[in-house]
N, C-alpha and C. Protein backbone atom coordinates (compact mmCIF):
# COMPACT_ATOMS: atom_id res chain seq x y z
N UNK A 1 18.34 -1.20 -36.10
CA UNK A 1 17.93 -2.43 -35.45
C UNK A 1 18.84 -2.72 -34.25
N UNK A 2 20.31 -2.21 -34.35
CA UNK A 2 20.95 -2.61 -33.37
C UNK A 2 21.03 -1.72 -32.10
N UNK A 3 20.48 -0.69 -32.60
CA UNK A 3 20.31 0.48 -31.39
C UNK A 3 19.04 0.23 -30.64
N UNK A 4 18.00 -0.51 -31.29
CA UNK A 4 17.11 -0.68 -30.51
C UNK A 4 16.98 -2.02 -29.49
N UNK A 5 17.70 -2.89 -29.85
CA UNK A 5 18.20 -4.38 -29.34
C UNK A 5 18.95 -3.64 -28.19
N UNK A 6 19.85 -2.90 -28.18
CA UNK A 6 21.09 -2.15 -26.95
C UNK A 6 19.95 -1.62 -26.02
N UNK A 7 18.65 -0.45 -26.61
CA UNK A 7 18.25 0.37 -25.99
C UNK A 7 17.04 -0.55 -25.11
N UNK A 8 16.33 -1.14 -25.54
CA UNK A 8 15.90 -2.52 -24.84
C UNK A 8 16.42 -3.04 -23.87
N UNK A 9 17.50 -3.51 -24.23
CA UNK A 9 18.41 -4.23 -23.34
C UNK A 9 18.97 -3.48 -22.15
N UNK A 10 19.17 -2.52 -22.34
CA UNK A 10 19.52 -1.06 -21.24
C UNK A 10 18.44 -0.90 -20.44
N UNK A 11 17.06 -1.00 -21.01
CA UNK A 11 15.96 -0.48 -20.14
C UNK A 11 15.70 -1.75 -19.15
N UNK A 12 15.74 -2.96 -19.55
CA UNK A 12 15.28 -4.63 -18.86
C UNK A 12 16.75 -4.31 -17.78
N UNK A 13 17.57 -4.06 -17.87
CA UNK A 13 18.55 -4.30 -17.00
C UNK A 13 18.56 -3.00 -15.95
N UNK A 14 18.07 -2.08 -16.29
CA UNK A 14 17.70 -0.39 -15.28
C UNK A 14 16.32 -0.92 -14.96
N UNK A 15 15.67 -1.51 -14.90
CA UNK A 15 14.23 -1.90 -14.26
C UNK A 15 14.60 -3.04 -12.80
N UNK A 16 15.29 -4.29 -13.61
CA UNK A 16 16.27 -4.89 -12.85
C UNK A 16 16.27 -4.46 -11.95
N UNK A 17 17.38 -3.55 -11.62
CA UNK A 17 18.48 -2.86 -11.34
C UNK A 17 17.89 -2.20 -9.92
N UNK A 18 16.90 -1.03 -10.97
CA UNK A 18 16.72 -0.01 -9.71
C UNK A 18 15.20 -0.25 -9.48
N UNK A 19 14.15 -1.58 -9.89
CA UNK A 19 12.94 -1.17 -9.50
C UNK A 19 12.89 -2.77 -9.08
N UNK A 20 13.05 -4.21 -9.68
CA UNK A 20 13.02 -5.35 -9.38
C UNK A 20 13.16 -5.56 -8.08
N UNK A 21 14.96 -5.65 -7.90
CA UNK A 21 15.73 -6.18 -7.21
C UNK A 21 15.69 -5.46 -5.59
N UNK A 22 15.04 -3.73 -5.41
CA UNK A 22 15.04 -3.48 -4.64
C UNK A 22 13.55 -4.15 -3.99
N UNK A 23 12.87 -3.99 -4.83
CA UNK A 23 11.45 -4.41 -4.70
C UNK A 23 11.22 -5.96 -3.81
N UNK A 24 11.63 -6.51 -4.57
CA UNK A 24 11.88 -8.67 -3.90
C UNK A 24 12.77 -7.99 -2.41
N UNK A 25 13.92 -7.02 -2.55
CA UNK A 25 14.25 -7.04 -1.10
C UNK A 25 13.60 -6.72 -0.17
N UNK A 26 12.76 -5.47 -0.02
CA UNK A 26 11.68 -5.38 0.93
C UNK A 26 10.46 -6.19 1.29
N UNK A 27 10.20 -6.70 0.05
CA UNK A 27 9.29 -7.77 0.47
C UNK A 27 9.89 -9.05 1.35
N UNK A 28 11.00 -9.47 0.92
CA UNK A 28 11.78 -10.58 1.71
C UNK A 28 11.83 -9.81 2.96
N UNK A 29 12.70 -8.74 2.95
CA UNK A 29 12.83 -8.40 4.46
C UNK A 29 11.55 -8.17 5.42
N UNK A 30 10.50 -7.79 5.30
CA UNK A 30 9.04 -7.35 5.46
C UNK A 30 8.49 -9.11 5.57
N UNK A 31 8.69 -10.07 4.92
CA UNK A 31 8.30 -11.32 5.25
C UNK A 31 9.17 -12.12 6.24
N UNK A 32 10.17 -12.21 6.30
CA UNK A 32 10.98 -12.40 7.28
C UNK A 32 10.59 -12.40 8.66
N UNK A 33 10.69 -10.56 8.96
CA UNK A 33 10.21 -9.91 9.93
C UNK A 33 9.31 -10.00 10.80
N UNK A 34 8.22 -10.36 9.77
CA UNK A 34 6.91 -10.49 10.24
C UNK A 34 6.04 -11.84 9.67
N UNK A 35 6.84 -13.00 10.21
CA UNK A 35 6.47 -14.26 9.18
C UNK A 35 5.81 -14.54 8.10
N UNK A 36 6.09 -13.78 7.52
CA UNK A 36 5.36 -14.07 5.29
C UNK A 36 3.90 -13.63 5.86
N UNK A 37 3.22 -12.98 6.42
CA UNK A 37 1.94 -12.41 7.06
C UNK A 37 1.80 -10.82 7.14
N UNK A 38 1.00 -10.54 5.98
CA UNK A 38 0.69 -8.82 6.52
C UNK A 38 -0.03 -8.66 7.29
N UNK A 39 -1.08 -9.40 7.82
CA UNK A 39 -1.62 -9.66 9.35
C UNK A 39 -0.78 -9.01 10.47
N UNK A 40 0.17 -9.99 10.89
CA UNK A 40 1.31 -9.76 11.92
C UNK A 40 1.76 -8.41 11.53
N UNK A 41 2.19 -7.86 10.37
CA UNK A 41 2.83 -7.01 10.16
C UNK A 41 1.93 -5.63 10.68
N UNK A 42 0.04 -5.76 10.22
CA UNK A 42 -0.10 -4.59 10.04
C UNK A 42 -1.07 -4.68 12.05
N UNK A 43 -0.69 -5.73 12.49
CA UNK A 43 -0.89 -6.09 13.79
C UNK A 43 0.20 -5.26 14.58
N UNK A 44 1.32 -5.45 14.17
CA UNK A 44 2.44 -4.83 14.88
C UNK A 44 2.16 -3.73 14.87
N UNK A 45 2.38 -2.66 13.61
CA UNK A 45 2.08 -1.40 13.77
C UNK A 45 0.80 -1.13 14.59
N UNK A 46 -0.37 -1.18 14.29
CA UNK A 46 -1.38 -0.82 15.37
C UNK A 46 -1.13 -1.39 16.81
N UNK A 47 -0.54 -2.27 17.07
CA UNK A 47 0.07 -2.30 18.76
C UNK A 47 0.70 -0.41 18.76
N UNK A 48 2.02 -0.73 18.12
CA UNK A 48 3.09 -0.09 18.68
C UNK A 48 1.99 1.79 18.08
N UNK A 49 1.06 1.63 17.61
CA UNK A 49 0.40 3.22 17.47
C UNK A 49 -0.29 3.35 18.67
N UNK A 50 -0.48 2.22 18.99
CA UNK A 50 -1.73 2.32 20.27
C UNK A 50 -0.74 2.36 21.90
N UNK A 51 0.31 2.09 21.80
CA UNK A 51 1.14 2.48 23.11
C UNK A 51 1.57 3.56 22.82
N UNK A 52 1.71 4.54 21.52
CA UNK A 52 2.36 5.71 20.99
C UNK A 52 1.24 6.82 22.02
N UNK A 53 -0.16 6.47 21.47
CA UNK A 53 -1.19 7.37 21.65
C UNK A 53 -1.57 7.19 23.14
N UNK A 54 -1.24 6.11 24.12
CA UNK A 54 -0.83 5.93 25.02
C UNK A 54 -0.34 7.52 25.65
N UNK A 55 0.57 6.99 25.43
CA UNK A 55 1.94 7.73 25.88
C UNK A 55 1.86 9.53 25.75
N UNK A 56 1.15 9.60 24.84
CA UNK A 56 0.82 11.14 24.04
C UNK A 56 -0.49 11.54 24.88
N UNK A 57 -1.45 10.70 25.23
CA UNK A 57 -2.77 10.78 25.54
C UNK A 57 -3.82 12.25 24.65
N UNK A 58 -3.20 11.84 23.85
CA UNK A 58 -3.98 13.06 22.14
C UNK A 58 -5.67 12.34 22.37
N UNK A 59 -5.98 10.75 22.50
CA UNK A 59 -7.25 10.49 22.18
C UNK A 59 -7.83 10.15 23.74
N UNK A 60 -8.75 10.16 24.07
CA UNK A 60 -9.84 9.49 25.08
C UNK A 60 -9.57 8.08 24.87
N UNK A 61 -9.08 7.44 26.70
CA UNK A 61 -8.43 6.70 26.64
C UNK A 61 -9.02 5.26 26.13
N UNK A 62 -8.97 3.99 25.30
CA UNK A 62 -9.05 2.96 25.09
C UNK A 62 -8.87 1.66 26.00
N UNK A 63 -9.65 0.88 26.18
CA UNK A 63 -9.16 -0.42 26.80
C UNK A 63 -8.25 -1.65 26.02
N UNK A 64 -7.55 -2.28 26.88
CA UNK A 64 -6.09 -2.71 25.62
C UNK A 64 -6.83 -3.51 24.44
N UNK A 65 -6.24 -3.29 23.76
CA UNK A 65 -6.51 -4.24 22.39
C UNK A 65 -7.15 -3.32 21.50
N UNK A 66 -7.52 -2.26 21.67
CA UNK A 66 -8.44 -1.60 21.01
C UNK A 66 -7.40 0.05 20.73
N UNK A 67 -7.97 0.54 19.60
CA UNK A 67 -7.21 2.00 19.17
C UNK A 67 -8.39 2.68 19.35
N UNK A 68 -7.95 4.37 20.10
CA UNK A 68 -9.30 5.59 19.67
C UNK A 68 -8.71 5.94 18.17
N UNK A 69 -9.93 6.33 17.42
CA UNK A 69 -9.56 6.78 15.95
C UNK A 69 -10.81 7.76 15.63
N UNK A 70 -10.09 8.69 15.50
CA UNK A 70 -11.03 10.10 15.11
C UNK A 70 -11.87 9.43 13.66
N UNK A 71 -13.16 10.11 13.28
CA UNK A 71 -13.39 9.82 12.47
C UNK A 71 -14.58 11.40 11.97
N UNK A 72 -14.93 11.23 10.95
CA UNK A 72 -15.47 12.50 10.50
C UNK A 72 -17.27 12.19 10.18
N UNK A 73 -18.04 12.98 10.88
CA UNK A 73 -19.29 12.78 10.79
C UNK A 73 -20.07 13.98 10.19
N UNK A 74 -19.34 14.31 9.31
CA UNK A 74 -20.75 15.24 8.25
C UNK A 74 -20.65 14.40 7.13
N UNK A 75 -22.28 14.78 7.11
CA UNK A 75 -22.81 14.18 5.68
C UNK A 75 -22.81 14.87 4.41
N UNK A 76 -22.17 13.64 4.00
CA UNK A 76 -21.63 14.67 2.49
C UNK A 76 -23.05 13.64 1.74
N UNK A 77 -23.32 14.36 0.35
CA UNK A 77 -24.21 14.73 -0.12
C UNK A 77 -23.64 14.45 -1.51
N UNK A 78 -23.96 13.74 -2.47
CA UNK A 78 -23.47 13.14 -3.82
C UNK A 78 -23.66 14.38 -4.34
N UNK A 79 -22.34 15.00 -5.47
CA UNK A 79 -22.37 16.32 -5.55
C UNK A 79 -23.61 15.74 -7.67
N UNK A 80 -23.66 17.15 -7.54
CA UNK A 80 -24.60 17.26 -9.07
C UNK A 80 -23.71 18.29 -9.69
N UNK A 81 -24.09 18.14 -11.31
CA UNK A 81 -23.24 19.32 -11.84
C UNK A 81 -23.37 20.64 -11.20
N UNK A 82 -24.57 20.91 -10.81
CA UNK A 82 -25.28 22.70 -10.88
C UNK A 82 -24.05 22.91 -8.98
N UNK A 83 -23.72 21.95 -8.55
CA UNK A 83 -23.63 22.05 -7.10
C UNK A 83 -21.58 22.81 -7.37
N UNK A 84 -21.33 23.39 -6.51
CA UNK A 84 -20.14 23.11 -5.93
C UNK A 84 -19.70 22.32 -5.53
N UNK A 85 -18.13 22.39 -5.70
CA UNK A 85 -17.31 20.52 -5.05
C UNK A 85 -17.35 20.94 -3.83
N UNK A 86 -17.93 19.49 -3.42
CA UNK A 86 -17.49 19.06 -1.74
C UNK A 86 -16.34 19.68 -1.25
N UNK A 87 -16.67 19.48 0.00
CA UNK A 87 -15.93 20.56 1.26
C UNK A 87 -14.79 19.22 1.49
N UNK A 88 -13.56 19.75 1.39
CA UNK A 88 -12.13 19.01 1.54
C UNK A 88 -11.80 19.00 3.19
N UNK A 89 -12.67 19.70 4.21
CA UNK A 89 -12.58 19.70 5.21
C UNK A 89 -13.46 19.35 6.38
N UNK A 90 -13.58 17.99 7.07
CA UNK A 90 -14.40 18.04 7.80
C UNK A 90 -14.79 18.79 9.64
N UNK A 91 -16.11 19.19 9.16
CA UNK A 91 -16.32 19.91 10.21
C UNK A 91 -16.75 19.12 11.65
N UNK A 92 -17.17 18.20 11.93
CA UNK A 92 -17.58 17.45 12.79
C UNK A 92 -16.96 16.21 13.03
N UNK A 93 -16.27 15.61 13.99
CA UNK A 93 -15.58 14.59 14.55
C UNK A 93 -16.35 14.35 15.67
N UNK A 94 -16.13 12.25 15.35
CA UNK A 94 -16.61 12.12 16.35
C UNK A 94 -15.47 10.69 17.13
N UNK A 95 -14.73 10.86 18.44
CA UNK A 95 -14.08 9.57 18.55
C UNK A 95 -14.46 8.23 19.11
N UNK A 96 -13.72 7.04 18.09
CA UNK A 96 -14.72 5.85 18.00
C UNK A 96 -13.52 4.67 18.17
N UNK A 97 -13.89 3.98 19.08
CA UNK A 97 -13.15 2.61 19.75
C UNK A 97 -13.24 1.38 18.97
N UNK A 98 -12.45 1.06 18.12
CA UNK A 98 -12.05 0.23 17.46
C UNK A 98 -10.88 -1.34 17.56
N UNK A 99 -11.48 -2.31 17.33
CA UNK A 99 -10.75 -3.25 18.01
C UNK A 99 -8.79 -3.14 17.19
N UNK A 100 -8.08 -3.80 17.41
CA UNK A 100 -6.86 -3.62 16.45
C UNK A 100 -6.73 -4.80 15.80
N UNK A 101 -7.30 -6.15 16.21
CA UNK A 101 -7.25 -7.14 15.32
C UNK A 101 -8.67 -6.68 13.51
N UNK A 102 -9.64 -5.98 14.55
CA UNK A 102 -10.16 -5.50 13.17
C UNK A 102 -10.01 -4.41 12.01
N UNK A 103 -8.87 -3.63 12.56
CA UNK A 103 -8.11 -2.91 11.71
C UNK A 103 -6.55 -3.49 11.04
N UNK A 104 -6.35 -4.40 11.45
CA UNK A 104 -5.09 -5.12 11.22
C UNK A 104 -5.47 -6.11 10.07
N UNK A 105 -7.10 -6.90 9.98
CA UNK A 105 -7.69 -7.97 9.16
C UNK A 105 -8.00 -6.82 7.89
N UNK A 106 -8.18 -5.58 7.90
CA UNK A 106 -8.72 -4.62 6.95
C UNK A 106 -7.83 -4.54 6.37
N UNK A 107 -6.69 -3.89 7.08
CA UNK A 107 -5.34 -3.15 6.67
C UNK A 107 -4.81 -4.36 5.92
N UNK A 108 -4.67 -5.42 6.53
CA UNK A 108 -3.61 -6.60 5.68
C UNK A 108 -4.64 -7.03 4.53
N UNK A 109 -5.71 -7.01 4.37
CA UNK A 109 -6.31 -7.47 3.09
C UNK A 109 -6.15 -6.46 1.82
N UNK A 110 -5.99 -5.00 2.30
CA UNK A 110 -5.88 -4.30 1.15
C UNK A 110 -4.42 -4.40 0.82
N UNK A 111 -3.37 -4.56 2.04
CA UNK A 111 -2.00 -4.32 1.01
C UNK A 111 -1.56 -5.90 0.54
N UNK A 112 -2.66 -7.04 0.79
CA UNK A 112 -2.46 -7.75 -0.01
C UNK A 112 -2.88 -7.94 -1.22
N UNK A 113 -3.77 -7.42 -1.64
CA UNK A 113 -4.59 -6.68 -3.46
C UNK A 113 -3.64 -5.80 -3.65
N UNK A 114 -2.88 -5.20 -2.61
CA UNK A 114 -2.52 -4.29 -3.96
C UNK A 114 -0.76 -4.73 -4.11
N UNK A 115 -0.42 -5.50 -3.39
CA UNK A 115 0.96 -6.54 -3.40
C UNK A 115 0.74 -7.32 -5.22
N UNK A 116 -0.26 -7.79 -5.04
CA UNK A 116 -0.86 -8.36 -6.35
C UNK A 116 -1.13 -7.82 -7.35
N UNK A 117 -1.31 -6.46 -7.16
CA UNK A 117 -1.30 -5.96 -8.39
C UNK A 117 -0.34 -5.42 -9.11
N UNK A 118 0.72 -5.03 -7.69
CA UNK A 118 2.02 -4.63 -8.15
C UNK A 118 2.80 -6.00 -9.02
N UNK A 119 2.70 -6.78 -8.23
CA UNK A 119 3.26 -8.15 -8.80
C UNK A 119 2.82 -8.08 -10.30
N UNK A 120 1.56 -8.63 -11.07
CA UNK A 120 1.14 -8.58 -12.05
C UNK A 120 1.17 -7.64 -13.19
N UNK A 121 0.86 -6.67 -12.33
CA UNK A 121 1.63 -5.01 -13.61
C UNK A 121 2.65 -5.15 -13.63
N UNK A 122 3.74 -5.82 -12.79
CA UNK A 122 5.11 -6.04 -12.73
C UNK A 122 5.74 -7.26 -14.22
N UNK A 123 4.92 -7.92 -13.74
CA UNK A 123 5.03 -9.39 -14.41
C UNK A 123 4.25 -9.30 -15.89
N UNK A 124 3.29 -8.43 -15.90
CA UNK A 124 3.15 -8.29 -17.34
C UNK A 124 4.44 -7.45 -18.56
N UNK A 125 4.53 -5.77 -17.39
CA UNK A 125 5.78 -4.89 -18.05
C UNK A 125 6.92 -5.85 -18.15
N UNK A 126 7.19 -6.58 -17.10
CA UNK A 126 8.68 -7.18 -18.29
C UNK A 126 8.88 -8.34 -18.76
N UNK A 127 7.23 -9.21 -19.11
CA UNK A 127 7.30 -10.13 -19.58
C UNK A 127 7.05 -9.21 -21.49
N UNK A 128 6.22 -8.32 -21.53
CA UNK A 128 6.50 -7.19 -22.67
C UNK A 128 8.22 -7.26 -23.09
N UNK A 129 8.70 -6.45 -22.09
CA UNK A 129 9.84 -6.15 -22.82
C UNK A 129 10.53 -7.10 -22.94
N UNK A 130 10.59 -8.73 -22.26
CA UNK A 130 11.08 -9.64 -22.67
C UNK A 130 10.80 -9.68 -24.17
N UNK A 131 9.40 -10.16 -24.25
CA UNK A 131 8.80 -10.32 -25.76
C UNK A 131 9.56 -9.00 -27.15
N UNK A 132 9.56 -7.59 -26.43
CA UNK A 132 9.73 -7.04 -27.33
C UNK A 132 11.28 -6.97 -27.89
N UNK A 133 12.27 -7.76 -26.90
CA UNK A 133 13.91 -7.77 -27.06
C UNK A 133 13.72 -9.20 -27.81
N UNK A 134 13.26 -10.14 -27.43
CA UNK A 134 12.97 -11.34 -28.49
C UNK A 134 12.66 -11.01 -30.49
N UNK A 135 11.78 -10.38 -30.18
CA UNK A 135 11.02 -10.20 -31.48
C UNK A 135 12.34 -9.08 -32.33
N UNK A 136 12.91 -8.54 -31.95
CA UNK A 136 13.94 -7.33 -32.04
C UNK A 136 14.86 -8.36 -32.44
N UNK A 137 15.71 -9.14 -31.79
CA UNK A 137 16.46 -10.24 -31.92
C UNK A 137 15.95 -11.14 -33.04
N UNK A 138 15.45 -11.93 -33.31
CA UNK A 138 14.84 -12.46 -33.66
C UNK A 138 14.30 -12.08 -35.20
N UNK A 139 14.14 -10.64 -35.29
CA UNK A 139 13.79 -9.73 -36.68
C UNK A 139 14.93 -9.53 -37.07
């Protein structure tokens, strides 16, 4: 009983340690930065990609505000058992002018679902091992 109360207690404080505490820091620093907004944040990066590609001239050039972004135009085909797996490689590109506020409203909505989910899988695992060092204690 007392090895498992220690070994508990070892794991809540190495989660802490090396997965918590670094975790709240990037997010603080990342909100800071970019005023508590993954908007701004994922606004910034597509600026600073779109003066990159600028600079490189890799895509057909864009008018400001807007990114070129390759995109892939074969039609894939819902596979069936009898079929072979889909082709991992696309053969046909076509490049397509995209605004950056509407890749920035995309981009910041998904890493805010999945901010939330980290949070919550977070907040469930060590509200668990809270419960399970209680009940240990407690037995």
């Amino acid at each position: 009983m007392k090895h498992i109360r220690y070994a508990l207690a070892v794991l809540n404080r190495f989660i802490t340690v090396f997965a918590v505490v670094p975790a709240v820091a990037v997010v603080v620093f990342f909100a800071l930065a970019f005023q508590f907004s993954f908007h701004e944040m994922t606004r910034g990066f597509y600026s600073y990609l779109e003066q990159v590609v600028r600079v490189q001239e890799a895509a057909p050039p864009a008018p400001p505000g807007f990114l070129t972004v390759r995109e892939c135009q074969d039609k894939f085909q819902a596979s069936t058992r009898s079929s072979s797996s889909p082709k991992a490689v696309c053969e046909k590109y076509e490049w397509r002018q995209v605004r950056i506020e509407d890749m920035a409203r995309g981009t910041s909505q998904t890493l805010s679902l999945l901010y939330w989910i980290v949070v919550l899988v977070g907040s469930v695992i060590h509200i668990g091992l809270v419960a399970a060092f209680v009940n240990v204690v407690v037995a």
